[in-house]
Protein backbone atom coordinates (compact mmCIF):
# COMPACT_ATOMS: atom_id res chain seq x y z
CA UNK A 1 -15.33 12.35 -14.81
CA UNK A 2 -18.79 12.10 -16.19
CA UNK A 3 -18.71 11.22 -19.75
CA UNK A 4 -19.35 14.32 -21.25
CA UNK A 5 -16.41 15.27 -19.17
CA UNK A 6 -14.48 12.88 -20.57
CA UNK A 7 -15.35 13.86 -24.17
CA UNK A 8 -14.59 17.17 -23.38
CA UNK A 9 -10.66 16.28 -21.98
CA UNK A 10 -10.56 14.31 -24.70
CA UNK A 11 -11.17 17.17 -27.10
CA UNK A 12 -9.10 18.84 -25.65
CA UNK A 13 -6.09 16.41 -25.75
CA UNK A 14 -6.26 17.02 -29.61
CA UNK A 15 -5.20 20.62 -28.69
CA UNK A 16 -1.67 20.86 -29.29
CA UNK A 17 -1.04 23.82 -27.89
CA UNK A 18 -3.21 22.84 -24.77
CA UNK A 19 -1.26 19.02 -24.65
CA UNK A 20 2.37 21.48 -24.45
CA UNK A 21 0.98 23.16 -21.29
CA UNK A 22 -0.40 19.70 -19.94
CA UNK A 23 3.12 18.68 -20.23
CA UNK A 24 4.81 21.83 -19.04
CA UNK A 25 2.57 21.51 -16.14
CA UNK A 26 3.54 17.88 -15.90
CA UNK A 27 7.58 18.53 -16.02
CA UNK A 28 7.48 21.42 -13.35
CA UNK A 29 5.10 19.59 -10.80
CA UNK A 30 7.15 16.37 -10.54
CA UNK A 31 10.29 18.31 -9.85
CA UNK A 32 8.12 20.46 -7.76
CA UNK A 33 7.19 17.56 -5.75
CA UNK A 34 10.67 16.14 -5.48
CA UNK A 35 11.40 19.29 -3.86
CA UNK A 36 8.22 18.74 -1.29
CA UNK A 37 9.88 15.40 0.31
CA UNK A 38 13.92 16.50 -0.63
CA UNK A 39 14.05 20.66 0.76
CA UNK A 40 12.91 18.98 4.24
CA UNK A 41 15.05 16.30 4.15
CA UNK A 42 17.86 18.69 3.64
CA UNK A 43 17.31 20.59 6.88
CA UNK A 44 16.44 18.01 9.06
CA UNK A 45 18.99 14.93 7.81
CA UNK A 46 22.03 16.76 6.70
CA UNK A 47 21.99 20.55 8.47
CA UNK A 48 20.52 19.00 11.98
CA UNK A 49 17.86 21.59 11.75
CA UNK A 50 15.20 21.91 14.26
CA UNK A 51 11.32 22.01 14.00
CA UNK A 52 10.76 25.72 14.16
CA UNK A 53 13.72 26.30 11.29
CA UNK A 54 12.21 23.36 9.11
CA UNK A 55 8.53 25.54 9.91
CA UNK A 56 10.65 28.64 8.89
CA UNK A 57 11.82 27.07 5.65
CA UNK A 58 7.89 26.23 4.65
CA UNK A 59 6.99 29.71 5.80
CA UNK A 60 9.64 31.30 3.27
CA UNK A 61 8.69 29.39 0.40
CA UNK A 62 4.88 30.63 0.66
CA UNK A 63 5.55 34.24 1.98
CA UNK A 64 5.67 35.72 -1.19
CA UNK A 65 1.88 35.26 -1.60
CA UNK A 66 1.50 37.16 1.63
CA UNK A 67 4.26 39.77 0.74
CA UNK A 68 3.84 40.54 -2.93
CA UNK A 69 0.41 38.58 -4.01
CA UNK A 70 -1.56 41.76 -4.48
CA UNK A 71 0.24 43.51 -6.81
CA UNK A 72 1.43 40.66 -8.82
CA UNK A 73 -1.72 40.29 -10.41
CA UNK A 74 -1.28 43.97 -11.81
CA UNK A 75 1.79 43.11 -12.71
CA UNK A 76 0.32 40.47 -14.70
CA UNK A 77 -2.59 41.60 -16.72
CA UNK A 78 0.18 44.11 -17.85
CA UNK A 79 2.37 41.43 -19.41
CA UNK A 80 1.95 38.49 -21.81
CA UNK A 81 1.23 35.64 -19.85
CA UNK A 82 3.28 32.80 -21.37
CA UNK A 83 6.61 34.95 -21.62
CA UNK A 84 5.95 35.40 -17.71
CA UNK A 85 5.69 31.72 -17.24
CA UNK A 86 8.80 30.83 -19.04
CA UNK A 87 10.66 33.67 -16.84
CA UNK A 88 9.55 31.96 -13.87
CA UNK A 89 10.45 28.94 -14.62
CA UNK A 90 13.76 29.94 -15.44
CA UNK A 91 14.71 31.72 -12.16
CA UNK A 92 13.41 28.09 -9.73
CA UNK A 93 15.55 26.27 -12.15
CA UNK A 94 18.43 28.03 -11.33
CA UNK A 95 17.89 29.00 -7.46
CA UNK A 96 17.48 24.84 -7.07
CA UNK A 97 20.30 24.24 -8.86
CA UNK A 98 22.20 26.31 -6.16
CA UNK A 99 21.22 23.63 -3.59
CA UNK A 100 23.20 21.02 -4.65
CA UNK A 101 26.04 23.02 -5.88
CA UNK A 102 26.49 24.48 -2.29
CA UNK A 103 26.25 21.59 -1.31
CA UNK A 104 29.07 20.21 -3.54
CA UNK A 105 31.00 23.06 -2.19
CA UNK A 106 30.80 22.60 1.61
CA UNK A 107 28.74 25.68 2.30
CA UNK A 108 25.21 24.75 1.56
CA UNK A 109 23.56 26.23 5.30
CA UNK A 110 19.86 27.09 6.35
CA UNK A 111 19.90 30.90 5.31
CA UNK A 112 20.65 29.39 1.98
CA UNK A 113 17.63 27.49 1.96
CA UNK A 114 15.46 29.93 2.67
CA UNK A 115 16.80 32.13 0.38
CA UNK A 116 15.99 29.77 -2.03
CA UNK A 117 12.84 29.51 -1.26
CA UNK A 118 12.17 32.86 -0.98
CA UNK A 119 13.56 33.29 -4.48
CA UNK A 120 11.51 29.96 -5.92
CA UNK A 121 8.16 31.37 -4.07
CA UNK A 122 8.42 35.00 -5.66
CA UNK A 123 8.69 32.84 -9.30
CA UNK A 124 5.79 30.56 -8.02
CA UNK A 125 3.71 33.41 -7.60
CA UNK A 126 4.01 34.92 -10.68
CA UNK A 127 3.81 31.63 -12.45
CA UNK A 128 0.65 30.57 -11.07
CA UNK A 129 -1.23 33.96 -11.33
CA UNK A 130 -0.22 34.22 -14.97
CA UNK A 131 -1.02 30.43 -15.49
CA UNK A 132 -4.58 30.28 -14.39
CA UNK A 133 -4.54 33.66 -16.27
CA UNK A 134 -3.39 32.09 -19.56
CA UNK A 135 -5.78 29.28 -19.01
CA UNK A 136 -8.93 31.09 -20.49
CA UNK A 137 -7.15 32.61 -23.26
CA UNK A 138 -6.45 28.96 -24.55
CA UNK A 139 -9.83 27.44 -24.14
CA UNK A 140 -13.26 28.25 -24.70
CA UNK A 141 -14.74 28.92 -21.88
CA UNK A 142 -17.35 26.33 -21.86
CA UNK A 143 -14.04 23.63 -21.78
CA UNK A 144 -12.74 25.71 -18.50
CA UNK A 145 -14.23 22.78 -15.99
CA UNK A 146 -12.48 20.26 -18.19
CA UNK A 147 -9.26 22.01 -18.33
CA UNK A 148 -8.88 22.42 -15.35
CA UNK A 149 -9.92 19.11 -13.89
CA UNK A 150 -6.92 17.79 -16.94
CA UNK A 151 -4.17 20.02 -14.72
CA UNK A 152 -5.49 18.82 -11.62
CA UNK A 153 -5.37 14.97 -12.90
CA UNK A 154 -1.79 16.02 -13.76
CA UNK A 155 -1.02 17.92 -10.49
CA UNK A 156 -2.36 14.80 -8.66
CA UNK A 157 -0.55 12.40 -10.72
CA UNK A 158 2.85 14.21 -10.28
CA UNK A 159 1.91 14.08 -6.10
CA UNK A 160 1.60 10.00 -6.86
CA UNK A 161 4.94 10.23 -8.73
CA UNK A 162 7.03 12.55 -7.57
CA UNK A 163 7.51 11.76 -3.56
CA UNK A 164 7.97 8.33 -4.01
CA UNK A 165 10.38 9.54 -6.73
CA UNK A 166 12.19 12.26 -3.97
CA UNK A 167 12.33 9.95 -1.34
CA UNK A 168 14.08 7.47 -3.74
CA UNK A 169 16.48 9.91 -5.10
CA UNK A 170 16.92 10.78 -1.56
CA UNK A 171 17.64 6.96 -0.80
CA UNK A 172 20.10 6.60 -3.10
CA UNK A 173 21.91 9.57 -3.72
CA UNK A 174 21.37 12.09 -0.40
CA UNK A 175 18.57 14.88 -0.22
CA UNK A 176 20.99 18.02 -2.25
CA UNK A 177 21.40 15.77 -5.27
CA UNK A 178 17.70 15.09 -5.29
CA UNK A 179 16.78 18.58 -5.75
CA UNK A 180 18.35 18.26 -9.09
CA UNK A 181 15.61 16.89 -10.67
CA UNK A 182 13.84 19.98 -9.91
CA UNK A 183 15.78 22.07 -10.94
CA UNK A 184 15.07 19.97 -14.48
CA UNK A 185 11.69 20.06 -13.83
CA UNK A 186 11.45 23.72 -14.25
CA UNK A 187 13.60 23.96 -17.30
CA UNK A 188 11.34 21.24 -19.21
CA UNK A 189 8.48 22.92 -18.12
CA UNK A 190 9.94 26.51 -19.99
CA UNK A 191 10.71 24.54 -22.65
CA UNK A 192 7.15 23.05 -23.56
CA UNK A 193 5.56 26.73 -22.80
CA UNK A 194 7.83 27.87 -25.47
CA UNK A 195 6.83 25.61 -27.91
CA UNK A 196 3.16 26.80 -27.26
CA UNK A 197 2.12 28.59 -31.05
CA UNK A 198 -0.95 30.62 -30.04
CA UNK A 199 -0.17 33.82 -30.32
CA UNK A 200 -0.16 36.23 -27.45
CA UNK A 201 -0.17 39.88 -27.62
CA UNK A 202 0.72 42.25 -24.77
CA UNK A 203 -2.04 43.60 -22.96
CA UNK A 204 -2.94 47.29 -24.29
CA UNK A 205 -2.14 50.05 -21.25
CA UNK A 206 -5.29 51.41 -19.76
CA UNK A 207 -4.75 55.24 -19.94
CA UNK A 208 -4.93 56.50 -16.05
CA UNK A 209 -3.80 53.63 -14.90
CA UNK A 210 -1.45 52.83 -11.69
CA UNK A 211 -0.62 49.62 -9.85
CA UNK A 212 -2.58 51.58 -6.61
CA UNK A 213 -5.79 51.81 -9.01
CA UNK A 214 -5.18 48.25 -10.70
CA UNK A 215 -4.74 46.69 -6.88
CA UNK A 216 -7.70 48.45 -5.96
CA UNK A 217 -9.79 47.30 -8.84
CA UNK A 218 -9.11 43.78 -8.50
CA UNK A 219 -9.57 43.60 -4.15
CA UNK A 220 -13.37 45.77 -4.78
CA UNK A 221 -14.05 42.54 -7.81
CA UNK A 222 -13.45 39.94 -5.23
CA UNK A 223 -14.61 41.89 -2.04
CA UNK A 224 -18.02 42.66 -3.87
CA UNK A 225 -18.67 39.63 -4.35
CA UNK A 226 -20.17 37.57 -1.78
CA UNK A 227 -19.46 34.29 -3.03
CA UNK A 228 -15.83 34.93 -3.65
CA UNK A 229 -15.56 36.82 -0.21
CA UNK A 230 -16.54 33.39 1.54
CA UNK A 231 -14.32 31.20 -0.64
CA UNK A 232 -11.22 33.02 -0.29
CA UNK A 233 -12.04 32.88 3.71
CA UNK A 234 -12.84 28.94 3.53
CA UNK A 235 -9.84 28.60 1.52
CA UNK A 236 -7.56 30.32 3.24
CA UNK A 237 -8.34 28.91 6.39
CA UNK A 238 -7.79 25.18 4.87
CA UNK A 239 -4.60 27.18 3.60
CA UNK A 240 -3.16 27.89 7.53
CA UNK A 241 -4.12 24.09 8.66
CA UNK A 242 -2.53 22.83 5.70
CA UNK A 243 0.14 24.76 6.08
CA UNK A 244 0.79 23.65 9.72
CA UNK A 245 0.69 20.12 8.30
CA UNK A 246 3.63 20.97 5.49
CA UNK A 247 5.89 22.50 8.49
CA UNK A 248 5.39 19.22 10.46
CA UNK A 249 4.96 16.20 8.85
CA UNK A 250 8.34 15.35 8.13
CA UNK A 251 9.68 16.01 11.27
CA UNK A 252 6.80 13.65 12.13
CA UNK A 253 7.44 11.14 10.01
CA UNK A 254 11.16 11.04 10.25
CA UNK A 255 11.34 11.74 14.36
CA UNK A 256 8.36 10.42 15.68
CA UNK A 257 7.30 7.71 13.18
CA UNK A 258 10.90 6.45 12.81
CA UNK A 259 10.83 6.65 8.67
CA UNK A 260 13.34 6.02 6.23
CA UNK A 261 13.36 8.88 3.43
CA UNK A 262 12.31 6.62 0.90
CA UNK A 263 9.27 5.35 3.03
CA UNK A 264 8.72 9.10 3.71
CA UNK A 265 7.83 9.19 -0.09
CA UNK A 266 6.31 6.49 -0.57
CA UNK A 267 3.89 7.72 2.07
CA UNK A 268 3.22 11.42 1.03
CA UNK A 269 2.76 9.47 -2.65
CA UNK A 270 0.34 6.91 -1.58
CA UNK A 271 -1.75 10.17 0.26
CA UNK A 272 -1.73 12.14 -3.09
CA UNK A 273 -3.59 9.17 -4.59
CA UNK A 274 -6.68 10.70 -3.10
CA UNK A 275 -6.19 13.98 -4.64
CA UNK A 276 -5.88 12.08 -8.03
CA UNK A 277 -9.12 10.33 -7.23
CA UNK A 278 -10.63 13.81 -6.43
CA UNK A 279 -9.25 15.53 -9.78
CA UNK A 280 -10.62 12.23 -12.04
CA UNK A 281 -14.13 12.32 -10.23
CA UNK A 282 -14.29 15.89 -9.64
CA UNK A 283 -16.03 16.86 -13.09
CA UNK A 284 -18.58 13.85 -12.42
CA UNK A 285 -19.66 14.74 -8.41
CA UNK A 286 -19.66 18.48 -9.79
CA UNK A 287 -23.04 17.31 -12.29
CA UNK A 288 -24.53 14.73 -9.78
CA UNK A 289 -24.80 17.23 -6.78
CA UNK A 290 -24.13 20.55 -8.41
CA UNK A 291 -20.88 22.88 -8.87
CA UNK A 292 -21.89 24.89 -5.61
CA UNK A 293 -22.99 22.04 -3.29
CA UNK A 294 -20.12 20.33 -4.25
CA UNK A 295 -17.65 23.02 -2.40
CA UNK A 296 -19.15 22.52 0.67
CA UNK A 297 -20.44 18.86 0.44
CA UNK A 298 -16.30 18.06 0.06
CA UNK A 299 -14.78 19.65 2.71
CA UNK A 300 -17.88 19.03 4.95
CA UNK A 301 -17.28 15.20 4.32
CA UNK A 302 -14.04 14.56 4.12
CA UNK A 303 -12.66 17.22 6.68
CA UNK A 304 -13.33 14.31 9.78
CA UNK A 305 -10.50 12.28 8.44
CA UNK A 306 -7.37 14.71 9.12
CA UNK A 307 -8.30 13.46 12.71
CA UNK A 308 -6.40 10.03 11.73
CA UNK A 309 -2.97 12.03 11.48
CA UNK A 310 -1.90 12.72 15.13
CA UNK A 311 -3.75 9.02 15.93
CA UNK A 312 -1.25 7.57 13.21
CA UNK A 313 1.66 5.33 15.21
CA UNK A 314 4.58 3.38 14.17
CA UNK A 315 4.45 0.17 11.97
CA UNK A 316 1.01 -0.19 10.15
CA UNK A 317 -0.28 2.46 12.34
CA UNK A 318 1.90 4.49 10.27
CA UNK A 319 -0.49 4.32 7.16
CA UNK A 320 -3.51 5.79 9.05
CA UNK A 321 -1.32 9.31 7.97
CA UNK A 322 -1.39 7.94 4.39
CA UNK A 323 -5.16 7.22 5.02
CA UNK A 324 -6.13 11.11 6.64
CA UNK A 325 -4.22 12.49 3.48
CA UNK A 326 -5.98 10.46 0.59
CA UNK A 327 -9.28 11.59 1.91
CA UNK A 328 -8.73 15.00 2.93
CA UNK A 329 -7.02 15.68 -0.21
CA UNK A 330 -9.63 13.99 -2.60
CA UNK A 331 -11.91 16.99 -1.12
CA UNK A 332 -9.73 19.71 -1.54
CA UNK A 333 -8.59 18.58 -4.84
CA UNK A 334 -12.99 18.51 -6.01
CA UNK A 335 -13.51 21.83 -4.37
CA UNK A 336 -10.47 23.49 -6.03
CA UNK A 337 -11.79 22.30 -9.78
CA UNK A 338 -15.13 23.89 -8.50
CA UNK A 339 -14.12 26.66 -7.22
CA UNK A 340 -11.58 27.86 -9.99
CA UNK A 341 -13.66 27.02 -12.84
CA UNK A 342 -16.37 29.29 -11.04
CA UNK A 343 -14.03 32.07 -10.46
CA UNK A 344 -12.62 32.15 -14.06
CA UNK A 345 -15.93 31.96 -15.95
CA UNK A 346 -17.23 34.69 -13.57
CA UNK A 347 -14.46 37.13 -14.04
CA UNK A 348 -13.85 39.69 -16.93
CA UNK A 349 -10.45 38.18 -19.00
CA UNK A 350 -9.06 41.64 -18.39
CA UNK A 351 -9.28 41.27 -14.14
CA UNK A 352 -8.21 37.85 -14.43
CA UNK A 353 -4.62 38.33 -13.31
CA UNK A 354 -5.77 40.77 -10.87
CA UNK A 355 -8.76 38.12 -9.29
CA UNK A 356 -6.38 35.50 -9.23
CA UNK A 357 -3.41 37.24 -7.83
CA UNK A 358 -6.43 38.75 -5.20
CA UNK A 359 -7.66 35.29 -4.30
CA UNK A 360 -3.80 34.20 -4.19
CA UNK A 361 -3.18 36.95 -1.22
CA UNK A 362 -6.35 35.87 0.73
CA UNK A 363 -5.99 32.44 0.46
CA UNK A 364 -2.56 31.32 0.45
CA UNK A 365 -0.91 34.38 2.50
CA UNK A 366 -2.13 32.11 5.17
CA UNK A 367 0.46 29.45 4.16
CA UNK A 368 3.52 31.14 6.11
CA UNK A 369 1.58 31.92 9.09
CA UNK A 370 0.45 28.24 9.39
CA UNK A 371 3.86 27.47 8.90
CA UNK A 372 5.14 29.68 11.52
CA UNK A 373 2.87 28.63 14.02
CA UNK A 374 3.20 24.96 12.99
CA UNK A 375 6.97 24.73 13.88
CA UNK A 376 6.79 26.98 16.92
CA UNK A 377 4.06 24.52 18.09
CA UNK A 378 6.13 21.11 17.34
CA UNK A 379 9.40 23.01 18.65
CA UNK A 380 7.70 24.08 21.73
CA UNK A 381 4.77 20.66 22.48
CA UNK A 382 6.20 18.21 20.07
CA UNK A 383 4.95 17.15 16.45
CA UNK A 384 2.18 15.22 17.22
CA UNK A 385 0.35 17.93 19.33
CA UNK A 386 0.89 20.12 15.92
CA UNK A 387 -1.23 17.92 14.31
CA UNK A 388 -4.18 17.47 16.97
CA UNK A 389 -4.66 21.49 16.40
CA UNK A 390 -4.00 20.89 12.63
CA UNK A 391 -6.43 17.74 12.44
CA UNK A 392 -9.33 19.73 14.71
CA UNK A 393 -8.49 23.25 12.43
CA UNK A 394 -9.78 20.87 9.26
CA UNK A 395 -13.26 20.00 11.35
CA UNK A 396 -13.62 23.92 11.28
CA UNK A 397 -13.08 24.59 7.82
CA UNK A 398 -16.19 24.21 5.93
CA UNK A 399 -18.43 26.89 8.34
CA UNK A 400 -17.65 29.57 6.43
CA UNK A 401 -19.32 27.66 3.46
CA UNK A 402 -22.55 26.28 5.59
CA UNK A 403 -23.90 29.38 6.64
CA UNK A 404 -23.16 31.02 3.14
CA UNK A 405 -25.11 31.00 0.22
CA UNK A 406 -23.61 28.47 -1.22
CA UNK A 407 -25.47 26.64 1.68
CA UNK A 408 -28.97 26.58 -0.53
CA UNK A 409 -27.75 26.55 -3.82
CA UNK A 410 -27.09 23.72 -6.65
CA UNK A 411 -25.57 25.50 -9.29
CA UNK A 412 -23.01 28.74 -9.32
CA UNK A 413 -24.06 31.78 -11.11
CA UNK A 414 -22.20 32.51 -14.55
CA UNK A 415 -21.71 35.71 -16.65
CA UNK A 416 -23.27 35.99 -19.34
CA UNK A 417 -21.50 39.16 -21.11
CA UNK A 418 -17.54 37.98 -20.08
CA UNK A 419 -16.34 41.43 -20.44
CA UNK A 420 -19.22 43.08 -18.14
CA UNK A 421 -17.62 46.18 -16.12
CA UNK A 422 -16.38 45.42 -12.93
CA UNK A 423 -19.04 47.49 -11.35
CA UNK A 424 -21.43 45.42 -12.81
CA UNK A 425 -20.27 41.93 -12.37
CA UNK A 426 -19.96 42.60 -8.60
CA UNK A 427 -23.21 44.38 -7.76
CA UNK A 428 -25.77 42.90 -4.84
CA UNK A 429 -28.25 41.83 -7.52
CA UNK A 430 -26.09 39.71 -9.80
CA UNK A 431 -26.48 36.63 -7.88
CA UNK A 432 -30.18 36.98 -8.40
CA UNK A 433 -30.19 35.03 -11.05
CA UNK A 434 -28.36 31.95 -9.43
CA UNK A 435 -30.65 28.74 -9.80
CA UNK A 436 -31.02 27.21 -5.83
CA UNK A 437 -31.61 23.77 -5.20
């Protein structure tokens, strides 16, 4: 971070209220990321599955974005946002608690898993749409980059901690007792948003209206809009690549790379050390090159790496897949602090839920398709071949962006009236006033 950056997470670290959602955050993405390495290792060490049913058990825990991400964000700006978190967090604690007591009980099987994470993924979605919801109505606006650059720090650091962590816990104790600690996670996490004191009131019902109209609303905000119309493309195409890469990489890893679990974490921990990197620089490269350059300038630059993950061998050659991930997701982990801080100071705090949950659909209802097509392809040509079409998908990824806007601009356009109609906010001439490089 630049050091007005700094000053401004550290101001914010004398929040109390906003240190309880840092730590909330914190408590939920370590399990979370337990869960990343140990749900795998499940289905492919102790139920035998193959690569398509490991794809099939990524796909599930995503498809709720695809299957219910629209109206979610209805759902949301109807309901206080912190009482939704602490719901959500309740329901994955208990569904990954299940895990391990099936498996205590002898009948822990794959349709169990994926109802699982079908269950955990309908939470997710709710919990994420309400929590970059909630954001906003606990900081100034002005503090948005840094707040959100302080959750990405944390989301980074808990993709440091936690796989190592998994793969240890996996080590030592077998892959259903791992998922415990998720399970923990997610109560923790409930816990700290509870002890949030800022109070909350229930959004007031708009006479007239009907989840059809609300829906509506919030796809004609992001749809007008050109900038957001070629971000949730970009994204969502990263989104399908990536998600081919979460279907395969621990059948990878474990099948073709010959890994031990714990080395499997230790692996996906040493790549999230890049997307650290990326959340502690991200508020500095956004004020050397410019909020909107930056979204293209880091996928443009660090897209060429994912090419080092189907070139990755056994032994050393093993950490070239450590190497792709750092970079690649040191770029997606700057673009995301861009892009969300540009989406939540442009949109009205009423459409919030609405533009999120919107975004959510277009971008990450790619995540079960990738999935899908990710396992088929590693069932069908083998893992590595996955991620040669995975690795070259990344090279493609930042077009959208370079013949955008976004192309000749420095700076992203803000809104100057935060409650500005709809109409208003996502006419043809409000990105007149956008300052180009």
């Amino acid at each position: 971070m630049s050091p007005s950056s700094r000053t401004a997470a550290g101001g914010l670290l004398r929040m109390r209220d906003f240190r309880l959602l840092l730590a909330g955050a914190a408590a939920g993405q370590v399990g979370a990321q337990v869960t990343l390495v140990a749900l795998p290792l499940v289905a492919v060490l102790e139920l035998k599955a193959p690569a398509f049913q490991v794809g099939l058990l990524t796909a599930a825990e995503t498809a709720a974005f695809l299957l219910i991400g629209l109206p979610a964000g209805a759902w949301v700006d109807r309901m206080c946002k912190r009482t939704l978190m602490v719901r959500a967090d309740a329901v994955r604690a208990v569904a990954m608690a299940s895990v391990p007591l099936g498996a205590a009980a002898g009948v822990l099987t794959m349709a169990q898993l994926y109802v699982v994470a079908l269950i955990t993924g309908v939470a997710t979605v709710f919990f994420d749409v309400a929590h970059q919801s909630y954001l906003p109505q606990l900081l100034p606006r002005e503090s948005l980059v840094a707040g959100n650059g302080a959750l990405e720090t944390v989301r980074s650091s808990a993709q440091v901690a936690g796989p190592g962590l998994g793969g240890g816990l996996v080590q030592l104790v077998g892959a259903h007792l791992a998922i415990v600690a998720d399970a923990i996670g997610y109560a923790v996490s409930a816990l700290f948003l509870l002890a949030i004191r800022q109070p909350e009131s229930k959004p007031e019902p708009v006479p007239g209206a009907s989840l059809r109209k609300d829906v509506a609303e919030g796809l004609r905000f992001v749809l007008g809009h050109p900038l957001l119309r070629v971000i949730a493309g970009t994204t969502g195409l990263g989104n399908f690549f990536t998600a081919m890469l979460m279907a395969t990489q621990t059948v990878f890893l474990v099948r073709v790379l010959d890994l031990a679990p714990a080395a499997v974490g230790v692996m996906l921990s040493a790549s999230a050390v890049g997307g650290l990197a990326g959340a502690l620089s991200a508020g500095r490269l956004a004020a050397r090159f410019g909020q909107a350059r930056i979204i293209w300038l880091s996928a443009l630059v660090t897209g060429p790496f994912a090419l080092l993950w189907p070139l990755s061998g056994k032994g050393v050659a093993a950490t070239l897949f450590g190497i792709a991930s750092a970079v690649v997701f040191f770029g997606a982990v700057v673009y995301n602090v861009a892009q969300v801080s540009f989406r939540q100071t442009l949109c009205p705090a009423r459409l919030l839920g609405r533009m999120n949950a919107t975004l959510r659909f277009l971008m990450w209802g790619t995540l079960p398709l990738g999935a899908l097509v990710g396992g088929a392809v590693a069932d069908g040509l083998g893992a590595r071949a996955a991620l040669w079409i995975c690795a070259i998908g990344f090279l493609v990824v930042p077009l959208p962006l370079l013949v955008s806007p976004l192309r000749g601009m420095r700076e992203l356009p803000v809104t100057a009236h935060p409650e500005d109609d709809v109409e208003q906010n996502a006419s043809p001439g409000h990105d007149e006033t956008v300052p180009v490089a």
